[in-house]
C-alpha atoms as a PDB file:
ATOM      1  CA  UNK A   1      53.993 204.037 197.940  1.00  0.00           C
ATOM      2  CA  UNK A   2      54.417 204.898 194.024  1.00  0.00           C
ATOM      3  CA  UNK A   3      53.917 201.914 191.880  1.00  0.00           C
ATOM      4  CA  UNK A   4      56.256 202.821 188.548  1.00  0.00           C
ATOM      5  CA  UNK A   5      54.552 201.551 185.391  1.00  0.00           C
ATOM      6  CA  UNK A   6      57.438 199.907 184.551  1.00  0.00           C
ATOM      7  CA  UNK A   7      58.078 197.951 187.882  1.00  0.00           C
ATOM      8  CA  UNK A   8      54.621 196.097 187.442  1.00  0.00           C
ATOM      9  CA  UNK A   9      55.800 195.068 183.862  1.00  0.00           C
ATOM     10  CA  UNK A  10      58.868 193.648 185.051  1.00  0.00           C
ATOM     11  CA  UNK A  11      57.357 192.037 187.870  1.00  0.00           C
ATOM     12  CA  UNK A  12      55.021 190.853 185.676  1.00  0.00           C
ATOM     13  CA  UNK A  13      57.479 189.403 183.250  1.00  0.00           C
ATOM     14  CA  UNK A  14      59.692 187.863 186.187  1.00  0.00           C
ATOM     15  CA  UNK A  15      56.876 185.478 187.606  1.00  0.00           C
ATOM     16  CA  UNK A  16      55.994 184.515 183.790  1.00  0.00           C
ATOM     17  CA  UNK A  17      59.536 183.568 183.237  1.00  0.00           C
ATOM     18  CA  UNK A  18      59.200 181.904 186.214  1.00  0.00           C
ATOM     19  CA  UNK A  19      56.486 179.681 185.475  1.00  0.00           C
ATOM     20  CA  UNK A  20      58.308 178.914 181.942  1.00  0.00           C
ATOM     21  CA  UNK A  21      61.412 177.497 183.907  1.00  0.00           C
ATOM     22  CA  UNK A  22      59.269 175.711 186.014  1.00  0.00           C
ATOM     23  CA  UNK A  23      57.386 174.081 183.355  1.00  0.00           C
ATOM     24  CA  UNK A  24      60.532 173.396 181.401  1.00  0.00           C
ATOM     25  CA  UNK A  25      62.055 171.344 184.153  1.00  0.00           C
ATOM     26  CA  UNK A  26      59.449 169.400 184.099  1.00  0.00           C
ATOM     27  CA  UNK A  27      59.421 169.039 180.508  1.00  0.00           C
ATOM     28  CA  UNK A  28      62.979 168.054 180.691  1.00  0.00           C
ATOM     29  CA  UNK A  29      62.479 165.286 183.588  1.00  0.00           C
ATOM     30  CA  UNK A  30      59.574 163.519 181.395  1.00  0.00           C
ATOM     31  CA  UNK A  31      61.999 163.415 178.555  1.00  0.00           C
ATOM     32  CA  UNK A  32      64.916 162.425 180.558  1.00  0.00           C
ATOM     33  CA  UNK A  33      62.554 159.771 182.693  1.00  0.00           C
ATOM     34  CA  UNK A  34      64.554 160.954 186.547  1.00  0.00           C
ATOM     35  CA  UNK A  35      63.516 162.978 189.156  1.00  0.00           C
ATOM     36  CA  UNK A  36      66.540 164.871 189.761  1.00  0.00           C
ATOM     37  CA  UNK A  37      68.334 166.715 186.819  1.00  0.00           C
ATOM     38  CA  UNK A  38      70.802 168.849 189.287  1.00  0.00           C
ATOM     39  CA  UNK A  39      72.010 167.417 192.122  1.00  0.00           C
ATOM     40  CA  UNK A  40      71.168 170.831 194.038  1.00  0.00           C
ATOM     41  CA  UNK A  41      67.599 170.120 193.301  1.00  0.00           C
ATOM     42  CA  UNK A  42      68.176 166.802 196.159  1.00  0.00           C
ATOM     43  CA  UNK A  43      72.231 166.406 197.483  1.00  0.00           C
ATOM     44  CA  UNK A  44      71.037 163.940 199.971  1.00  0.00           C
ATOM     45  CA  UNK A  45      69.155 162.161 196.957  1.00  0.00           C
ATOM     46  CA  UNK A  46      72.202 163.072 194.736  1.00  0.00           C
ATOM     47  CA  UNK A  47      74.784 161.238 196.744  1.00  0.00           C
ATOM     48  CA  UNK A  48      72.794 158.164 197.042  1.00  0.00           C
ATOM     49  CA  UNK A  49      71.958 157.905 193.421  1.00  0.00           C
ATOM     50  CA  UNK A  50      75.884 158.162 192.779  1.00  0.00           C
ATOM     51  CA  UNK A  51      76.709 155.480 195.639  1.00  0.00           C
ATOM     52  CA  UNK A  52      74.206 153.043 194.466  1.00  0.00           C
ATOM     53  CA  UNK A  53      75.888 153.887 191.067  1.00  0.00           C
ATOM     54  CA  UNK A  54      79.147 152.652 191.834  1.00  0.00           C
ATOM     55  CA  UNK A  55      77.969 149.993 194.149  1.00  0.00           C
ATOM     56  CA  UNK A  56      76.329 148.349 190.800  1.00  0.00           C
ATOM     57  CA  UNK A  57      79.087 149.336 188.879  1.00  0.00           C
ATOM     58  CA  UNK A  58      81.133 147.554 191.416  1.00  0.00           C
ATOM     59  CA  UNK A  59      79.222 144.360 191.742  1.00  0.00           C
ATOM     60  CA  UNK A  60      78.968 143.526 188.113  1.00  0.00           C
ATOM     61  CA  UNK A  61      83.237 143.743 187.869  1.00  0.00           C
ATOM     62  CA  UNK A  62      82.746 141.107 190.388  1.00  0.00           C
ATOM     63  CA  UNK A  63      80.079 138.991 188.247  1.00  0.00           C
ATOM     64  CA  UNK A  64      82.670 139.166 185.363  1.00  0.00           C
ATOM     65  CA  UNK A  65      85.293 138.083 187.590  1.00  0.00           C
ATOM     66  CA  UNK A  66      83.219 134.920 188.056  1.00  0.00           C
ATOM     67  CA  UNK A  67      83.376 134.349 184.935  1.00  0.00           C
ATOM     68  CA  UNK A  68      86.806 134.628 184.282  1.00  0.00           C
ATOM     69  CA  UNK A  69      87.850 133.039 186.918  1.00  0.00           C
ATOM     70  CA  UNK A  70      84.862 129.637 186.042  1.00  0.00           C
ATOM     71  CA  UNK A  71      86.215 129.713 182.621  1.00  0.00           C
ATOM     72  CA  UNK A  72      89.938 129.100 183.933  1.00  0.00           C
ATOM     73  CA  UNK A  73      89.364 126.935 186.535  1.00  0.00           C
ATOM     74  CA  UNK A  74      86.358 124.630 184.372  1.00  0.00           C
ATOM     75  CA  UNK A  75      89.240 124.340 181.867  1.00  0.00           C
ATOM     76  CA  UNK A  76      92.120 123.287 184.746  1.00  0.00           C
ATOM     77  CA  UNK A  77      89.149 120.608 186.372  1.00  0.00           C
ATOM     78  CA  UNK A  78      88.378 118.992 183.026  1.00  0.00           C
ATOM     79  CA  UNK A  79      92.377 118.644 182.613  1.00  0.00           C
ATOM     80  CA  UNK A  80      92.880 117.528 185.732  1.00  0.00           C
ATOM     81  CA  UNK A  81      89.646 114.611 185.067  1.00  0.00           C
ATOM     82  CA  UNK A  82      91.318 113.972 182.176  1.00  0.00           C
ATOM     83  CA  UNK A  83      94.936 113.442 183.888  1.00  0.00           C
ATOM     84  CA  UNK A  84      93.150 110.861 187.218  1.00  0.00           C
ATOM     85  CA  UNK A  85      92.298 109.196 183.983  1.00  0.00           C
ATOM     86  CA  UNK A  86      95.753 108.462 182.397  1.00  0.00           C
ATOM     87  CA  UNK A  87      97.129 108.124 186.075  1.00  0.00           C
ATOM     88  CA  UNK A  88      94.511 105.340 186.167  1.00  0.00           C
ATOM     89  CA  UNK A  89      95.826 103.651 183.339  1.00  0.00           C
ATOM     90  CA  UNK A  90      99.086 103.770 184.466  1.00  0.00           C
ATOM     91  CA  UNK A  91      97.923 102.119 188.161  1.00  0.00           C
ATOM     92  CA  UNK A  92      96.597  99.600 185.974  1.00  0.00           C
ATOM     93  CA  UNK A  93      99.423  98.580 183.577  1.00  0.00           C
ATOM     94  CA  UNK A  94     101.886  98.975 186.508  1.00  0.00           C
ATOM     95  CA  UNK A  95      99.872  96.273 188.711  1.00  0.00           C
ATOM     96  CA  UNK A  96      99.689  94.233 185.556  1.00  0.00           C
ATOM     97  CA  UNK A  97     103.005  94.159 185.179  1.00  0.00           C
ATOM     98  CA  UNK A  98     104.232  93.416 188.447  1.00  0.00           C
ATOM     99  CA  UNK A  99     102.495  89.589 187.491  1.00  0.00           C
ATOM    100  CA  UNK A 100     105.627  87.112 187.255  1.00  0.00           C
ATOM    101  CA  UNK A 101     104.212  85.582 184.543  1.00  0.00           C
ATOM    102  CA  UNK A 102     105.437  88.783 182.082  1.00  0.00           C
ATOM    103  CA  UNK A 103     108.233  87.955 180.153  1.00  0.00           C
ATOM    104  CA  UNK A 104     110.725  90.863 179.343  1.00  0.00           C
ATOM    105  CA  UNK A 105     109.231  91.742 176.128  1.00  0.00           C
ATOM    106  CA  UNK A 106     105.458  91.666 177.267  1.00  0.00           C
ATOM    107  CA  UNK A 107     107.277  94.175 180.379  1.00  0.00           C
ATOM    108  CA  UNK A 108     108.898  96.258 177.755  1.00  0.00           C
ATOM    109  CA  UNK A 109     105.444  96.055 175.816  1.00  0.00           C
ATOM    110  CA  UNK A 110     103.887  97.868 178.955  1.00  0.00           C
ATOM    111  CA  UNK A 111     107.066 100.179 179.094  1.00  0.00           C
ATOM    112  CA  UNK A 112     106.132 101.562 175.906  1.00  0.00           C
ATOM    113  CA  UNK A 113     102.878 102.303 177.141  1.00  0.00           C
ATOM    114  CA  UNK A 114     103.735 103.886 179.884  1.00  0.00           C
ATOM    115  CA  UNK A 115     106.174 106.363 178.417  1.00  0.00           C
ATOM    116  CA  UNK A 116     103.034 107.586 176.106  1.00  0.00           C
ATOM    117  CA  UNK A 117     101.274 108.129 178.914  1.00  0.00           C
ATOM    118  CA  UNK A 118     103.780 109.926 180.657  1.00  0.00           C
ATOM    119  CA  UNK A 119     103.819 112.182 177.657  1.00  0.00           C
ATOM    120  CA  UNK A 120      99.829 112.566 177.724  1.00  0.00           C
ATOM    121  CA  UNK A 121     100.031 113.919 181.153  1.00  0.00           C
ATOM    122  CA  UNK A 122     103.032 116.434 180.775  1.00  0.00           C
ATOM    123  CA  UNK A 123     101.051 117.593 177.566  1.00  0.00           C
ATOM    124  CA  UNK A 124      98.209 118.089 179.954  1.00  0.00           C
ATOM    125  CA  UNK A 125     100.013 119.267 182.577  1.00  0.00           C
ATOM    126  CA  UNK A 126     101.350 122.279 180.227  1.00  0.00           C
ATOM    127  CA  UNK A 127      97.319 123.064 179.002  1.00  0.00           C
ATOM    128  CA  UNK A 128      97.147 126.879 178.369  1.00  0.00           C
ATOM    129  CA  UNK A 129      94.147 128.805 178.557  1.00  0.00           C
ATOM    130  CA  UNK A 130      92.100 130.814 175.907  1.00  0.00           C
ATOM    131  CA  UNK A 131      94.267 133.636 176.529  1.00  0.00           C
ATOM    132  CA  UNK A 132      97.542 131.836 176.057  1.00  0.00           C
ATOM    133  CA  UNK A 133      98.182 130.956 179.883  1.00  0.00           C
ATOM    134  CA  UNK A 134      99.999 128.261 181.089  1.00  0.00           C
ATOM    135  CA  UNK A 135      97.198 126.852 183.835  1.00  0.00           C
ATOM    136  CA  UNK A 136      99.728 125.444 185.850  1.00  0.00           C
ATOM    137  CA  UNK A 137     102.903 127.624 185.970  1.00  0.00           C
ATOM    138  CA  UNK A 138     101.645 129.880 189.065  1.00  0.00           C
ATOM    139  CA  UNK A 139     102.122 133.841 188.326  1.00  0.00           C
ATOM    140  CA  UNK A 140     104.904 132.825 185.226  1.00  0.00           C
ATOM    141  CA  UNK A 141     102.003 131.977 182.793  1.00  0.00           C
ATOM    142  CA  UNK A 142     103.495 132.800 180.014  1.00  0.00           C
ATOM    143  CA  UNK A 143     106.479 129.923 180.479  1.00  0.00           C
ATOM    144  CA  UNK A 144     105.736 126.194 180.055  1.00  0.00           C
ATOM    145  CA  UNK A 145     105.891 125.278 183.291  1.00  0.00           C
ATOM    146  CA  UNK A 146     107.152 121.240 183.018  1.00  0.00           C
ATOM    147  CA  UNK A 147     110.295 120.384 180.758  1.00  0.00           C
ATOM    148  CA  UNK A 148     112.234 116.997 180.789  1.00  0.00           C
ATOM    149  CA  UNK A 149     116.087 117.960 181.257  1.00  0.00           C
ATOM    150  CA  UNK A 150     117.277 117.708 178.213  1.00  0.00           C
ATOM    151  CA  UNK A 151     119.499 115.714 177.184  1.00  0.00           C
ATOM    152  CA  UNK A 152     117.429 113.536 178.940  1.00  0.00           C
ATOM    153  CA  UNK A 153     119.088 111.755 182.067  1.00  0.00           C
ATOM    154  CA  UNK A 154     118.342 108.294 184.133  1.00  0.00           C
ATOM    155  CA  UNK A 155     116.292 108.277 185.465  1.00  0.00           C
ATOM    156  CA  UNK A 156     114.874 111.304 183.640  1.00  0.00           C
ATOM    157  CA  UNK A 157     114.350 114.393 185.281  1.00  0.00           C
ATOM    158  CA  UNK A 158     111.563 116.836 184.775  1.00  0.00           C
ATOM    159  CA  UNK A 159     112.200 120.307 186.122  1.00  0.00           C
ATOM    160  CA  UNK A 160     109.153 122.959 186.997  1.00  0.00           C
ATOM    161  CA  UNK A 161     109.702 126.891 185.247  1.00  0.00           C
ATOM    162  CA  UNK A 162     106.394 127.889 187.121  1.00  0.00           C
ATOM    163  CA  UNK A 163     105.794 129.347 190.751  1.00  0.00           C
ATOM    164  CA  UNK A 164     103.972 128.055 193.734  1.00  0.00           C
ATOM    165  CA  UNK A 165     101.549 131.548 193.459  1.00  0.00           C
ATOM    166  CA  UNK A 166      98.533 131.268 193.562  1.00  0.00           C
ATOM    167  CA  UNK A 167      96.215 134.435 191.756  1.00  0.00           C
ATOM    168  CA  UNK A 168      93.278 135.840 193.272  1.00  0.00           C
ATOM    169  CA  UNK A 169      90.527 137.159 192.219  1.00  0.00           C
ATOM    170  CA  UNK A 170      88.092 139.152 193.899  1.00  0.00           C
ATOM    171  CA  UNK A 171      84.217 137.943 193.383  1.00  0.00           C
ATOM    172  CA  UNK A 172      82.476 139.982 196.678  1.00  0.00           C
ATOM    173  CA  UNK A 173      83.145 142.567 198.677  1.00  0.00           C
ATOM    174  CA  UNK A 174      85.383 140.655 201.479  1.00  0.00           C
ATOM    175  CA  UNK A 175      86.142 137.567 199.046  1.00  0.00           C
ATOM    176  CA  UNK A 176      88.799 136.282 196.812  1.00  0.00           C
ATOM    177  CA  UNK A 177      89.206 133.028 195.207  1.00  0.00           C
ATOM    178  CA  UNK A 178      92.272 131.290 193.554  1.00  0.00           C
ATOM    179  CA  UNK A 179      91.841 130.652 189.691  1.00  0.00           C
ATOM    180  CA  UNK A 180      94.493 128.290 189.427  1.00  0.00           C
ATOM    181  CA  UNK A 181      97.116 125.640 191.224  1.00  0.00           C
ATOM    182  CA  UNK A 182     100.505 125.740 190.598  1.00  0.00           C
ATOM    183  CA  UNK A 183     101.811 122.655 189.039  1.00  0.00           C
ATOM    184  CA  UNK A 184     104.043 121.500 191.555  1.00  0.00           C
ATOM    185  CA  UNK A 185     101.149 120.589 193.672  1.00  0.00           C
ATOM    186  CA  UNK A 186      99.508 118.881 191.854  1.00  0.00           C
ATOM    187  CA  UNK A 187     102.182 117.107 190.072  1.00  0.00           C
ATOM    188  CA  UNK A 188     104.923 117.053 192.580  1.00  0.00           C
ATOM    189  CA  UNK A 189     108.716 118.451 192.775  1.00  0.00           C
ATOM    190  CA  UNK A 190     111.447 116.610 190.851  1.00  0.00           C
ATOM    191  CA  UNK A 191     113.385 114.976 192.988  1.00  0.00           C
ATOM    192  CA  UNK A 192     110.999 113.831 195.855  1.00  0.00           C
ATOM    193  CA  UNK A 193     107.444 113.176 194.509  1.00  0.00           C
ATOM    194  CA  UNK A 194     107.572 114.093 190.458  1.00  0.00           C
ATOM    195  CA  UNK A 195     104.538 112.289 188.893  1.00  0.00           C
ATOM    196  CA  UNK A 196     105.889 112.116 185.840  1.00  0.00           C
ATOM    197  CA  UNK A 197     109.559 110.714 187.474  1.00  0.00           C
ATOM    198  CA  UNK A 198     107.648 108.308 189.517  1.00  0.00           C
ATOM    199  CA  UNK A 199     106.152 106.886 185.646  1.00  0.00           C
ATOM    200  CA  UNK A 200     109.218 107.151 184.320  1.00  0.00           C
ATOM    201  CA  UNK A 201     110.944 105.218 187.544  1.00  0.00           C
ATOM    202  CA  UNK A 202     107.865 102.627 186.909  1.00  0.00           C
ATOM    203  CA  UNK A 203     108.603 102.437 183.082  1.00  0.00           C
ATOM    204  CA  UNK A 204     112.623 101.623 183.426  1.00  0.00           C
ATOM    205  CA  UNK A 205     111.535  98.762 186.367  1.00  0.00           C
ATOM    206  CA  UNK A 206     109.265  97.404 183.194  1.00  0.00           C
ATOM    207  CA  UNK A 207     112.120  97.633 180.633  1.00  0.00           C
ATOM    208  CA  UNK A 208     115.241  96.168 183.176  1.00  0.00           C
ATOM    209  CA  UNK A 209     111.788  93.138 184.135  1.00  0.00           C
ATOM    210  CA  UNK A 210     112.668  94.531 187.632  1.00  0.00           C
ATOM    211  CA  UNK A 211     109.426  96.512 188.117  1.00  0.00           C
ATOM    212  CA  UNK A 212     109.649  98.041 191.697  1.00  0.00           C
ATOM    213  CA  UNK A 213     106.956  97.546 193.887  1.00  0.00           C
ATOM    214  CA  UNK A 214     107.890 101.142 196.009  1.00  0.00           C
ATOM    215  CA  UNK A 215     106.354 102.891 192.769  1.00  0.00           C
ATOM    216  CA  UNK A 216     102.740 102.303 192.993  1.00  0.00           C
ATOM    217  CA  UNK A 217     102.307 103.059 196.709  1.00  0.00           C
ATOM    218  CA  UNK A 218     104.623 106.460 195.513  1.00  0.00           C
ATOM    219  CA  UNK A 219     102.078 106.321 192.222  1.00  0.00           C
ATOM    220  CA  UNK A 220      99.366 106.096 194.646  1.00  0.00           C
ATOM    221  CA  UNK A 221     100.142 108.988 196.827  1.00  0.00           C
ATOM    222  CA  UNK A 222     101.116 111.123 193.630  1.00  0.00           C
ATOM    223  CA  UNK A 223      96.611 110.553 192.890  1.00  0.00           C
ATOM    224  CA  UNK A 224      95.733 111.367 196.086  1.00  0.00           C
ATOM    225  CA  UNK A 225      97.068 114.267 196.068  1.00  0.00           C
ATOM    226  CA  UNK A 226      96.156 115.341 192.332  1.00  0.00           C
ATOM    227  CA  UNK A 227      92.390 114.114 193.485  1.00  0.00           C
ATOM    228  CA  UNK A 228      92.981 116.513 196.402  1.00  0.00           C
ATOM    229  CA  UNK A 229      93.571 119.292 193.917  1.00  0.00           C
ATOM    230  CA  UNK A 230      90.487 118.132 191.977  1.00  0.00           C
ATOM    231  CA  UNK A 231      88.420 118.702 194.852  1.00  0.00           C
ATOM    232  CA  UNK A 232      89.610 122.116 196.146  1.00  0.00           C
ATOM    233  CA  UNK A 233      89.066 122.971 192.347  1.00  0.00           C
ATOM    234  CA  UNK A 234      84.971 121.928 192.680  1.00  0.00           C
ATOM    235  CA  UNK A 235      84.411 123.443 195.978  1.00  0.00           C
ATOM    236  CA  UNK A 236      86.003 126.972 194.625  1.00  0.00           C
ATOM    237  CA  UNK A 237      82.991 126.282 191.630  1.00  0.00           C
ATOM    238  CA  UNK A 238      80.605 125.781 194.190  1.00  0.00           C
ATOM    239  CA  UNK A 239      81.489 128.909 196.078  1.00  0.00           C
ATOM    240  CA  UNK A 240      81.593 131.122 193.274  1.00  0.00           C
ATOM    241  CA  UNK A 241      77.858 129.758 191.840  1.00  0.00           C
ATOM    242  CA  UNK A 242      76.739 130.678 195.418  1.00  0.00           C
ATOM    243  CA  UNK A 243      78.748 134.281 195.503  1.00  0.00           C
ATOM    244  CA  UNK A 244      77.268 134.839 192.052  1.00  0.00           C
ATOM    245  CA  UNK A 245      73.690 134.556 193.171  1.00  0.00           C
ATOM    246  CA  UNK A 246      74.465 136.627 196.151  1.00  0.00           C
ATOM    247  CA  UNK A 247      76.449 139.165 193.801  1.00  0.00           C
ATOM    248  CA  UNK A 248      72.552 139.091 191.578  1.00  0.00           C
ATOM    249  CA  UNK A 249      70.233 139.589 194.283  1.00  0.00           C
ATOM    250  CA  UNK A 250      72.824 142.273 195.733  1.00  0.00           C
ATOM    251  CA  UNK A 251      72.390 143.973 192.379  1.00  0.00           C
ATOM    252  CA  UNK A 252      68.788 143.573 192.286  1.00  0.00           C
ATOM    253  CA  UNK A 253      68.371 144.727 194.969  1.00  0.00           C
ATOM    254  CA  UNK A 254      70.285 148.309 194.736  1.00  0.00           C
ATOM    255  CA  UNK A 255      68.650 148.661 191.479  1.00  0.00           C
ATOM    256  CA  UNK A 256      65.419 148.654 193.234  1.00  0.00           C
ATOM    257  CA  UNK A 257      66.443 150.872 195.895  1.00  0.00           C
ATOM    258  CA  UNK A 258      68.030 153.060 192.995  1.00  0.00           C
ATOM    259  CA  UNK A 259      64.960 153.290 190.663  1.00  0.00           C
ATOM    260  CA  UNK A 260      62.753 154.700 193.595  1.00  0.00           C
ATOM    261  CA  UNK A 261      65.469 157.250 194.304  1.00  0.00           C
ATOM    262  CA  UNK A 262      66.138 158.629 190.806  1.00  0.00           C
ATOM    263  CA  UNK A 263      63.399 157.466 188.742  1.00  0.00           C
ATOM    264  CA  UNK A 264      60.645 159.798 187.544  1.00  0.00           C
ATOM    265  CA  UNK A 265      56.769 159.020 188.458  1.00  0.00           C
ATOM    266  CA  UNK A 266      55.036 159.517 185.338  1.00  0.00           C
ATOM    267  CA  UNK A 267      51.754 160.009 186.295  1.00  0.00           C
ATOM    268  CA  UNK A 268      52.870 162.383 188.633  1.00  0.00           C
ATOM    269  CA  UNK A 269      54.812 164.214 186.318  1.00  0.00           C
ATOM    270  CA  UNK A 270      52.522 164.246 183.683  1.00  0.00           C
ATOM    271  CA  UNK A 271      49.460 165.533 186.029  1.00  0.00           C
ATOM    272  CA  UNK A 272      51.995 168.446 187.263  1.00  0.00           C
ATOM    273  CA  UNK A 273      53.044 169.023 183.715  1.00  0.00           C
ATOM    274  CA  UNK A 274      49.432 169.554 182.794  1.00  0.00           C
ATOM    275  CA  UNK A 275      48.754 172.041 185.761  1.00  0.00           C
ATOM    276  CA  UNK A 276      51.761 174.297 185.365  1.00  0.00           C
ATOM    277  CA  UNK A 277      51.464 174.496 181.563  1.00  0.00           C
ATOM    278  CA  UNK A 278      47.469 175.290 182.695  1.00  0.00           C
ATOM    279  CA  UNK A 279      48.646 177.707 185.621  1.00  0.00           C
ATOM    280  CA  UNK A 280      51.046 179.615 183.032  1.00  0.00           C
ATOM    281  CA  UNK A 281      48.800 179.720 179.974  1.00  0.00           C
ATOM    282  CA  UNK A 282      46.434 181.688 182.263  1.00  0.00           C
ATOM    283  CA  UNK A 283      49.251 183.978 184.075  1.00  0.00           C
ATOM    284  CA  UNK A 284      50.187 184.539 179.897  1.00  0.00           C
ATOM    285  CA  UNK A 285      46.540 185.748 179.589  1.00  0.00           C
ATOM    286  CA  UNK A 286      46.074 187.863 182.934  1.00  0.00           C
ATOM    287  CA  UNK A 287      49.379 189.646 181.699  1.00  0.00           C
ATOM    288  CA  UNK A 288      48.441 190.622 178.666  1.00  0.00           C
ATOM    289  CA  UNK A 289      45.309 191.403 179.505  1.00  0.00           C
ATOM    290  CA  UNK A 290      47.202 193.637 182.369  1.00  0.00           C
ATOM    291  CA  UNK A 291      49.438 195.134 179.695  1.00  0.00           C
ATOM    292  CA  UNK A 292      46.129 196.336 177.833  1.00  0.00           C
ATOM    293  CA  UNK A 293      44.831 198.512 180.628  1.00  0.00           C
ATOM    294  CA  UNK A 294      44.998 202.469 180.393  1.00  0.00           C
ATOM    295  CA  UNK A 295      43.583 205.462 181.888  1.00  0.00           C
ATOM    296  CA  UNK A 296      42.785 207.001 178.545  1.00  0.00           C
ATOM    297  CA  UNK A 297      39.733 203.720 177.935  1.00  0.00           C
ATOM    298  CA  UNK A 298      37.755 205.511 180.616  1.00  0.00           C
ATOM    299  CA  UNK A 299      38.103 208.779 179.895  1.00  0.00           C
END
């Protein structure tokens, strides 16, 4: 068979080229620090680099929504602390004046009293959040969520503008937690077990000196079921510390799993580097060397 001059220079020039775009990729890998630039150089490699990816991606939404959701309900447990207090207080002055030996004025004295308190803990109980949220009005945030009827009635009567939802927020895979309470259970419904009616039922024994012995047992079961609240509100803490650290070492350990996949081995790559830019400065040298030879230098 007839070898054309101009085949062997094209042949010649393809396996050169060759050698440059091998070279080049590898150039490009060192510079970019991965071991797959295309993912037709791997798809199997490809697709896991992308799942891990997302996975990541995925895990650290959930870290933030920690966060979030710690913020809110650290806020609603120091609130809620601060309102066992003032509930406290108000056990206290109603057992002290339930003595006989209060006259009317030191009962009215303890009224007075009372009514602040009462105030405290609807301030409290309409806290917003750092982003303007009611913590206690349910999905309708962004409406106080207790108001005394006005004008104001006796005894008075404090309606709820919230709802008894409840948001979740995801922080795993499979797992949602609740970022709030809606007020009305934690401070009861007006009508049957109002906190702040049950005060103001308390306060108006004090001023008539008929204090009524039915509101501290109803004052009492009003706490328990605010310290219920409280403690629903420290285990959901609890298990979102734990999901957090599970979210970390989940992320740790796809990051680990991802580095081996799509990470570049320097030493590797630098040794190969070397060799092909070796292997193609001596194909460079046999070609032109190639290109030199004639008939007419040995004639």
């Amino acid at each position: 068979m007839r070898v054309s001059t101009s085949w062997v220079q094209q042949s010649g020039t393809s396996a050169l080229l060759k050698q440059q775009a091998t070279l080049n990729q590898t150039q490009l890998k060192l510079g970019s620090g991965k071991k797959i630039l295309s993912p037709s150089e791997d798809p199997r490699a490809a697709v896991k680099i992308v799942d891990f990816k997302e996975k990541i991606k995925q895990t650290e939404q959930f870290q933030e929504n920690i966060n979030t959701a710690r913020q809110r309900l650290s806020l609603e447990e120091t609130t809620i602390q601060n309102i066992i207090e003032s509930v406290h207080r108000v056990k206290e002055l109603g057992v002290q004046g339930m003595n006989d030996v209060n006259s009317l004025n030191n009962r009215k004295a303890i009224a007075a009293e009372l009514d602040q308190l009462n105030q405290q803990i609807l301030s409290m109980a309409n806290t917003k959040n750092s982003n303007g949220e009611y913590l206690f009005a349910g999905f309708l945030s962004d409406q106080i969520p207790f108001v005394e009827q006005t004008p104001a009635t006796t005894p008075a009567t404090f309606n709820y503008a919230g709802d008894g939802s409840q948001r979740q927020i995801q922080i795993g895979p499979d797992r949602t937690i609740a970022d709030g309470n809606p007020g009305e259970d934690v401070f009861g419904t007006s009508g049957t077990d109002s906190l702040f009616e049950i005060i103001d039922e308390l306060s108006a024994g004090m001023k008539s000196n008929n204090p009524p012995l039915s509101a501290l047992d109803k004052l009492d079961t009003s706490l328990e079921k605010v310290l219920s609240v409280q403690a629903t509100i420290g285990a959901r803490l609890h298990a979102m510390d734990r999901q957090q650290n599970l979210n970390e070492d989940t992320i740790l350990n796809m990051k680990t799993v991802l580095s081996e996949t799509e990470d570049l081995d320097y030493a590797e790559a630098i040794s190969k580097f070397n060799l092909q830019n070796v292997a193609l400065q001596a194909a460079q040298q046999a070609y032109t060397k190639v290109q030199g030879l004639s008939l007419f230098n040995y004639l």
